[in-house]
N, C-alpha and C. Protein backbone atom coordinates (compact mmCIF):
# COMPACT_ATOMS: atom_id res chain seq x y z
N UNK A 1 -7.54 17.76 -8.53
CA UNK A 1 -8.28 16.69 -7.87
C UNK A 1 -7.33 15.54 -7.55
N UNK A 2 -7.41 15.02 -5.95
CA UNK A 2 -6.48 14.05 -5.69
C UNK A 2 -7.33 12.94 -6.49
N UNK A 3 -6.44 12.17 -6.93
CA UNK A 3 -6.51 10.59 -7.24
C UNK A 3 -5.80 9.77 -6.71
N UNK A 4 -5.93 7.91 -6.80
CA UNK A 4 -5.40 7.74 -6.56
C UNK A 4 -6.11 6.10 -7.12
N UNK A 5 -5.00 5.38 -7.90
CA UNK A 5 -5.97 4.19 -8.68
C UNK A 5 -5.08 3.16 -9.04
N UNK A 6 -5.58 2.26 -7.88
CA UNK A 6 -4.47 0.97 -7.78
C UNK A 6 -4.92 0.08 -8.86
N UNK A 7 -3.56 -0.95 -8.97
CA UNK A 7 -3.82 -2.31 -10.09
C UNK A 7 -2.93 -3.22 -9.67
N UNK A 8 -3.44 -4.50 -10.18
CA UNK A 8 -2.32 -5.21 -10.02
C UNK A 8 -3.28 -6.49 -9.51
N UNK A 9 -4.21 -6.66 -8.85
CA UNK A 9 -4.37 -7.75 -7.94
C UNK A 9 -5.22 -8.19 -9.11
N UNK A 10 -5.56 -9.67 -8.08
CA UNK A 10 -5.98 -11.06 -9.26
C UNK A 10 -6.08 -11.86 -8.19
N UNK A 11 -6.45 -13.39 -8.56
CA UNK A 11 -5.94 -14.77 -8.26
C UNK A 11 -4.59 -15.09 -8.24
N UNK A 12 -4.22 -15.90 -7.06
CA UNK A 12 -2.79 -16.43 -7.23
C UNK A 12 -2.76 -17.62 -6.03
N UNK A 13 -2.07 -18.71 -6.30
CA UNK A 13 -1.65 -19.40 -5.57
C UNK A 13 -1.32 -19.63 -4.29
N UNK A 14 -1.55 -19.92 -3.27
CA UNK A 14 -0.73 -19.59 -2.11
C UNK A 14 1.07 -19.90 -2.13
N UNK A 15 2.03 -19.12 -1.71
CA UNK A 15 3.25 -19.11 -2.28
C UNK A 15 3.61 -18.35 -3.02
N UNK A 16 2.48 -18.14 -4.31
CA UNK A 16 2.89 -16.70 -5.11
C UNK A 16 3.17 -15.68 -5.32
N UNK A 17 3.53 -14.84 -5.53
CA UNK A 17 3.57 -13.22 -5.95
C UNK A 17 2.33 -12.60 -6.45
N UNK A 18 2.52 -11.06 -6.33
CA UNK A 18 1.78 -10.30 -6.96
C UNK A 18 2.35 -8.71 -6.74
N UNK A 19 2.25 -7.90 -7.78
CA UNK A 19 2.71 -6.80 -7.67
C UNK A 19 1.77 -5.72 -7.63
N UNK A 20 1.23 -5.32 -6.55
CA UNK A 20 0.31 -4.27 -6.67
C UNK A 20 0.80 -2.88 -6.86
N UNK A 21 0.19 -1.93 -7.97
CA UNK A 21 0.76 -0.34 -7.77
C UNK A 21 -0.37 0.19 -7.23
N UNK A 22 0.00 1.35 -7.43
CA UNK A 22 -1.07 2.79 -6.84
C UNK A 22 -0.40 4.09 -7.60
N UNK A 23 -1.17 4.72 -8.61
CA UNK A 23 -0.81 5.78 -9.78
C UNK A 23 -1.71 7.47 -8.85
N UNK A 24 -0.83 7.90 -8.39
CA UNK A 24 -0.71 8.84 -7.70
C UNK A 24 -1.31 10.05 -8.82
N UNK A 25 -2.28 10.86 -8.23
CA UNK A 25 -2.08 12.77 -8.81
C UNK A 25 -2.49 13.44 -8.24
N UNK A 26 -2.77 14.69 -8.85
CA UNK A 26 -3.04 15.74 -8.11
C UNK A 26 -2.80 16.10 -7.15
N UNK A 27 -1.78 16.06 -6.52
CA UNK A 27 -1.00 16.38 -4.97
C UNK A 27 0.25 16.13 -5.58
N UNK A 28 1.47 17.48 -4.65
CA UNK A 28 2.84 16.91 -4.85
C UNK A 28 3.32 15.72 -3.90
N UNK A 29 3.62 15.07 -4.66
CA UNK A 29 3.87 14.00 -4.42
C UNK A 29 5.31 13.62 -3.38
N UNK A 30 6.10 14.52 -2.84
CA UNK A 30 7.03 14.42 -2.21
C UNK A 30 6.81 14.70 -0.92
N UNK A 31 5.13 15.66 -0.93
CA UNK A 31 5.16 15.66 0.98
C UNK A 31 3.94 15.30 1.10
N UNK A 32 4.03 13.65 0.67
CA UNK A 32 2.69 12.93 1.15
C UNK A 32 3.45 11.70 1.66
N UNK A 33 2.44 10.98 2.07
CA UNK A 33 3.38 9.78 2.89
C UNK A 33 2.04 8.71 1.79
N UNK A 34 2.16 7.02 1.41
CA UNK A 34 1.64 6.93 0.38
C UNK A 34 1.70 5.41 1.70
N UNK A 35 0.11 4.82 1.88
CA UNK A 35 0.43 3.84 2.62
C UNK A 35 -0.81 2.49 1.89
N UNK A 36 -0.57 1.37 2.01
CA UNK A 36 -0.94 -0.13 1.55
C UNK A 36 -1.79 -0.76 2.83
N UNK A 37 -3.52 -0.51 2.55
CA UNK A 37 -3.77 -1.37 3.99
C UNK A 37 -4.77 -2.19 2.86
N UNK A 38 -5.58 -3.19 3.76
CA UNK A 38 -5.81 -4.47 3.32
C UNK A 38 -7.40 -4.68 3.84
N UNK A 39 -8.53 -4.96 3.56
CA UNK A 39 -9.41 -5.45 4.50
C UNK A 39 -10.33 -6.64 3.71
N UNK A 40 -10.20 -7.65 4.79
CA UNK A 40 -10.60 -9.08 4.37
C UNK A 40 -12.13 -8.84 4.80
N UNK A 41 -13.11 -9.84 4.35
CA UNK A 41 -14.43 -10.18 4.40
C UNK A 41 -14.73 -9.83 6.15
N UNK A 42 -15.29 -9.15 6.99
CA UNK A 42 -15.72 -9.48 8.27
C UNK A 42 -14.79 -9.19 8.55
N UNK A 43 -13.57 -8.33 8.64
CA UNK A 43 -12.08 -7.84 8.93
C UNK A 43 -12.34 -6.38 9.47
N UNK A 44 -11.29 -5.76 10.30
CA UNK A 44 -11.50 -4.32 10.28
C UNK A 44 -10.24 -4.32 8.94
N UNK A 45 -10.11 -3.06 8.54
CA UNK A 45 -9.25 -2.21 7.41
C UNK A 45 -7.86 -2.49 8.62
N UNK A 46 -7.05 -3.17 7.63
CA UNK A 46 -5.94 -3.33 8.20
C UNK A 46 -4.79 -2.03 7.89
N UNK A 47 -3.29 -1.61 8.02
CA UNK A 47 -2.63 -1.11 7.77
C UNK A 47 -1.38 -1.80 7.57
N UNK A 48 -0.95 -1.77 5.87
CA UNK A 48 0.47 -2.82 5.85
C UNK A 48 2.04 -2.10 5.81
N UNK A 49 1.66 -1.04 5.08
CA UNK A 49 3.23 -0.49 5.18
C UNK A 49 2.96 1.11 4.08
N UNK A 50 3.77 1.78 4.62
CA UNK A 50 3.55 2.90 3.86
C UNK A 50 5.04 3.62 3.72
N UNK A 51 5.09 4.67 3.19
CA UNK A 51 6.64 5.07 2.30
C UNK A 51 6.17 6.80 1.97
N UNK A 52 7.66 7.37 2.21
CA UNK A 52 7.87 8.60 1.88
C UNK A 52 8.66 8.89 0.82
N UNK A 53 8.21 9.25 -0.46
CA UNK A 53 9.26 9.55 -1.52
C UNK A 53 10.42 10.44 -1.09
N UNK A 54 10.12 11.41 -0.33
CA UNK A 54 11.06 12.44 0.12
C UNK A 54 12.80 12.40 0.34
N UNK A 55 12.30 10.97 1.27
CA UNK A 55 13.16 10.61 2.03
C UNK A 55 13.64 9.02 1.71
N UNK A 56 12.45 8.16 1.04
CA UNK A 56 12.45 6.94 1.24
C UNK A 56 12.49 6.09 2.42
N UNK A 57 11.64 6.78 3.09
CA UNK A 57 11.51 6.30 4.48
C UNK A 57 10.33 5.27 4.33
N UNK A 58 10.83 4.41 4.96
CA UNK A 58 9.66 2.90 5.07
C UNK A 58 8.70 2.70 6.39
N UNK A 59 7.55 1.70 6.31
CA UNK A 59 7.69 1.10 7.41
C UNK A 59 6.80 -0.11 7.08
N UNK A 60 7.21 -0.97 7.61
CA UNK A 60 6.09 -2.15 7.41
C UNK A 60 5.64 -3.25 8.85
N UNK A 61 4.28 -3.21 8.68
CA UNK A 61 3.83 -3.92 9.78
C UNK A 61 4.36 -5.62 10.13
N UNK A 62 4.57 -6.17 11.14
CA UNK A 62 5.07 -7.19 11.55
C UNK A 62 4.37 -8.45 10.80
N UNK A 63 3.23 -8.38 10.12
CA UNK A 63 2.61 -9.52 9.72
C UNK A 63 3.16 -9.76 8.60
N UNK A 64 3.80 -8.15 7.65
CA UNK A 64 4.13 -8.37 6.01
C UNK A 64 5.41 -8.29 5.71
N UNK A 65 6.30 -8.30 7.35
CA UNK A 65 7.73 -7.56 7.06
C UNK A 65 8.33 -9.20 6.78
N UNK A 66 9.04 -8.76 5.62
CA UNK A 66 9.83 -9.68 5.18
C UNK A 66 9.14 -10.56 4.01
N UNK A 67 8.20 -10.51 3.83
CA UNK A 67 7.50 -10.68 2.59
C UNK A 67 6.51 -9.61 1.63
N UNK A 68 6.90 -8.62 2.05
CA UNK A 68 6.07 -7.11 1.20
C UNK A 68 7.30 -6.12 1.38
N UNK A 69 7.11 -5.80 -0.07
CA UNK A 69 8.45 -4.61 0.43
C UNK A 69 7.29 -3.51 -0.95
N UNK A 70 7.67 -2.43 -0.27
CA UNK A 70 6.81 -0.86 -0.67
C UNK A 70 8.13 -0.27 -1.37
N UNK A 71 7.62 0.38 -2.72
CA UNK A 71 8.55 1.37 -3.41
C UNK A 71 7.82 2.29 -4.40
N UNK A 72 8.72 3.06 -4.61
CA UNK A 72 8.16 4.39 -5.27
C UNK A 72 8.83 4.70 -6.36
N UNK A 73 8.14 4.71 -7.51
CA UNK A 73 8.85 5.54 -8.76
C UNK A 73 8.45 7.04 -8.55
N UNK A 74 9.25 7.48 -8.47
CA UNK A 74 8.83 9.04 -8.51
C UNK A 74 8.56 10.10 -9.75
N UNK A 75 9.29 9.70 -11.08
CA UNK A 75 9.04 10.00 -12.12
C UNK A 75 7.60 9.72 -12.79
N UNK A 76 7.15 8.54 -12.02
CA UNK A 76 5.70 8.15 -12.38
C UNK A 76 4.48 8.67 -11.29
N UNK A 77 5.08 9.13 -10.12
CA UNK A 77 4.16 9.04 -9.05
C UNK A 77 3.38 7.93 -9.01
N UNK A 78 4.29 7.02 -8.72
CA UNK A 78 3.65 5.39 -8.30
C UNK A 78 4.20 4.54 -7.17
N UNK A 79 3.27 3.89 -6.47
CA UNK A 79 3.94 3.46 -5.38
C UNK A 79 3.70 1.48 -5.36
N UNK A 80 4.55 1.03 -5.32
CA UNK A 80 4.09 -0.32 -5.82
C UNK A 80 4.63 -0.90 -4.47
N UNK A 81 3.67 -2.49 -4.45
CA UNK A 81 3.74 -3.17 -3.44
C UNK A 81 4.08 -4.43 -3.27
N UNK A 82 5.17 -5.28 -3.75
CA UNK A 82 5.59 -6.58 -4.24
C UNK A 82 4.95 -7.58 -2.71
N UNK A 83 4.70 -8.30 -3.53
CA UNK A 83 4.13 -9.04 -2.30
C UNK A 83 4.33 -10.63 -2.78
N UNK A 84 5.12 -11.32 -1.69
CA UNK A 84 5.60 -12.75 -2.05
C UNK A 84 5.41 -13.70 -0.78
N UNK A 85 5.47 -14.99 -1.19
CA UNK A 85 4.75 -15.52 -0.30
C UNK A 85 3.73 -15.84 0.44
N UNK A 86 3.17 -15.15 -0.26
CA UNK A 86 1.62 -14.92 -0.47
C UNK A 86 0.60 -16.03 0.09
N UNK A 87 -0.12 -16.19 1.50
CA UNK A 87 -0.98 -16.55 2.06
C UNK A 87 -2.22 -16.52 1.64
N UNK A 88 -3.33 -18.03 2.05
CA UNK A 88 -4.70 -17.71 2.20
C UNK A 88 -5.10 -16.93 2.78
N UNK A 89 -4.54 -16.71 4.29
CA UNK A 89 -4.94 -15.30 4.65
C UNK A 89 -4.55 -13.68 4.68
N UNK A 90 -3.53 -13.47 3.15
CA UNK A 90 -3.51 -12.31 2.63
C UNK A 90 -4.77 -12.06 1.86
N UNK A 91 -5.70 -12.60 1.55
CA UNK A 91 -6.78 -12.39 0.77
C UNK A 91 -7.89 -11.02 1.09
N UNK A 92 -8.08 -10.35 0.83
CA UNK A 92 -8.36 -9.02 0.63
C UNK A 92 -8.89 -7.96 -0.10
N UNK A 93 -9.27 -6.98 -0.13
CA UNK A 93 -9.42 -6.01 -0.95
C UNK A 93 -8.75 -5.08 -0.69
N UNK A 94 -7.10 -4.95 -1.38
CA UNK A 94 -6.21 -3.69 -1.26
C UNK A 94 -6.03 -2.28 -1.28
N UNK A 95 -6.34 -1.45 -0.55
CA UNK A 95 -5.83 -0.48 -0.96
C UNK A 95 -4.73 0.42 -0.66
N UNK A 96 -4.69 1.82 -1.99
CA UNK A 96 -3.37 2.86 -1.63
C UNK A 96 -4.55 4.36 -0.72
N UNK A 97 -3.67 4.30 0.25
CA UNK A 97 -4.18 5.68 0.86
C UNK A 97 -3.02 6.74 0.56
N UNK A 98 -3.22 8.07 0.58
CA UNK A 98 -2.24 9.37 0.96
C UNK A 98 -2.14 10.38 2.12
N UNK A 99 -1.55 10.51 2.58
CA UNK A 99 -1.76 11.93 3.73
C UNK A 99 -0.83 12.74 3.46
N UNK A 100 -1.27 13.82 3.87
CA UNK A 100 0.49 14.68 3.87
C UNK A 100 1.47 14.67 5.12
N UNK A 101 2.39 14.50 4.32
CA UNK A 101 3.25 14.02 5.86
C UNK A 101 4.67 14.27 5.68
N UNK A 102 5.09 15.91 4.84
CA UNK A 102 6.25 16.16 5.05
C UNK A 102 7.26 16.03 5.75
N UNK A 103 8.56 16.01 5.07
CA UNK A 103 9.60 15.02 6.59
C UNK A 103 10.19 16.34 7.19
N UNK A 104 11.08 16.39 8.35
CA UNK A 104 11.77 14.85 8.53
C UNK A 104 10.82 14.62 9.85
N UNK A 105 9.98 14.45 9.72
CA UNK A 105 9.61 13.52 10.90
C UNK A 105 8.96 12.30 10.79
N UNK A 106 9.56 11.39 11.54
CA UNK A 106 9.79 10.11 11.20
C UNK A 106 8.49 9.21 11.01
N UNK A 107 8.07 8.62 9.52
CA UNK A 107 7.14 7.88 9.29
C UNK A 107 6.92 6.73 10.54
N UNK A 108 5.38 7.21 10.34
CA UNK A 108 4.83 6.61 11.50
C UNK A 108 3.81 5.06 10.65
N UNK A 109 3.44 4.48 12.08
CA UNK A 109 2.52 3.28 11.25
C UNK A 109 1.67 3.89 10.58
N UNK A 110 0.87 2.73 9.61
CA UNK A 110 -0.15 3.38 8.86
C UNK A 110 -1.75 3.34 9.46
N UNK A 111 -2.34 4.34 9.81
CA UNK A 111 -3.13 3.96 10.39
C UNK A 111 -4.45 4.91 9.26
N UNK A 112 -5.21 3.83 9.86
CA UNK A 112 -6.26 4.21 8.21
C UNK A 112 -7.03 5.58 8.40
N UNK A 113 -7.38 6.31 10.11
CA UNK A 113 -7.64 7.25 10.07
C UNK A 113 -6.96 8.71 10.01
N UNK A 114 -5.54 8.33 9.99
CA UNK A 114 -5.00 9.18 9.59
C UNK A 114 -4.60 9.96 7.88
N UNK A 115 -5.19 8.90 6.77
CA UNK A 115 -5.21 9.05 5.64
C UNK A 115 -6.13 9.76 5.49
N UNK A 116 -6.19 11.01 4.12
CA UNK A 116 -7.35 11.68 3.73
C UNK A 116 -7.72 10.99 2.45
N UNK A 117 -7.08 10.61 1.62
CA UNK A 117 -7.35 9.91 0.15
C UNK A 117 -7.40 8.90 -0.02
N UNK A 118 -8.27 8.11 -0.50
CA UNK A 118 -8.11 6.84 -0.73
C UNK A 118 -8.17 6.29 -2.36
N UNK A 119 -8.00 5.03 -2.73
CA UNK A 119 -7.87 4.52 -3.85
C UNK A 119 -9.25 3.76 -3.93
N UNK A 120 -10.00 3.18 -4.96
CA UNK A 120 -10.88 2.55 -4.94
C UNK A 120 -10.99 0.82 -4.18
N UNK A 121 -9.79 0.19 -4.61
CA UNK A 121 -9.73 -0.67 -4.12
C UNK A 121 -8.90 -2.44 -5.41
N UNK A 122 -8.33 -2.98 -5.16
CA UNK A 122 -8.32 -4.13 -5.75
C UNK A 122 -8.25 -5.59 -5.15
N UNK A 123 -8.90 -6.31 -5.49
CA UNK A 123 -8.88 -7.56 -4.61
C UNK A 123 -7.65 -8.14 -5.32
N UNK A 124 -7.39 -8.69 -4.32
CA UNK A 124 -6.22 -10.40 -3.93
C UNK A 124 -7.39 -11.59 -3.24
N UNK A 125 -6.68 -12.08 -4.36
CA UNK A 125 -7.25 -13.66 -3.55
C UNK A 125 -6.41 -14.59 -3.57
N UNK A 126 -5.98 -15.55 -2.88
CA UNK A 126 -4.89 -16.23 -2.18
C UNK A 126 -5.70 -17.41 -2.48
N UNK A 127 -5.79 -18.64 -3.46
CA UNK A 127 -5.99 -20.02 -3.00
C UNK A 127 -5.05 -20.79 -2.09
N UNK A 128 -5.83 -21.61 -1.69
CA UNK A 128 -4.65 -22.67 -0.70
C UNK A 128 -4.34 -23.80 -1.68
């Protein structure tokens, strides 16, 4: 049975950090592509950045690049999501999706209908 069961989010400051994971199973974990989207109150489901253990292939969307960086322990099957600088309007309910997406062909954006698995969800909330 796929899983997939993020942690990490909370309250935080605007300016702050937060480290979100996502604890991966039941699927091998090297030909899935493992992606971070976001959806705020009255929002569609956004897509922030997603990652290939395989290869360590990245990608991150223009709103989070340079303040979210995506990584993978692979010994854990975990994919974590550092997130700094942290905005009122990062505020959200996070999640980790999976697809399979053996390489080498080149990670694409994350787009939420292309995921089959999803994670339950964790909120971020961003004060100003």
């Amino acid at each position: 049975e796929v899983q997939l069961v993020e942690s990490g989010g909370g309250l935080v400051q605007a300016g702050g950090s937060l480290r979100l994971s996502c604890a991966a199973s039941g699927f091998t974990f090297d030909d899935y592509a493992i992606g971070w989207f976001r959806q705020a109150p009255g929002k569609e489901r956004e897509g922030l950045s997603c990652i290939r253990s395989s290869d360590a292939s990245t990608y991150y969307v223009d709103s989070v690049k340079g303040r979210f960086t995506i990584s993978t322990d692979n010994a854990k099957n975990t994919v974590s999501l550092q997130m700094s600088s942290l905005k009122p309007g990062d505020t959200a309910i996070y999640y980790c999706a999976a697809r399979f997406y053996p390489g080498p062909a080149v990670l694409r954006p994350p787009m939420d209908y292309e995921y089959d698995y999803w994670g339950q969800g964790t909120q971020v909330t961003v004060s100003s």
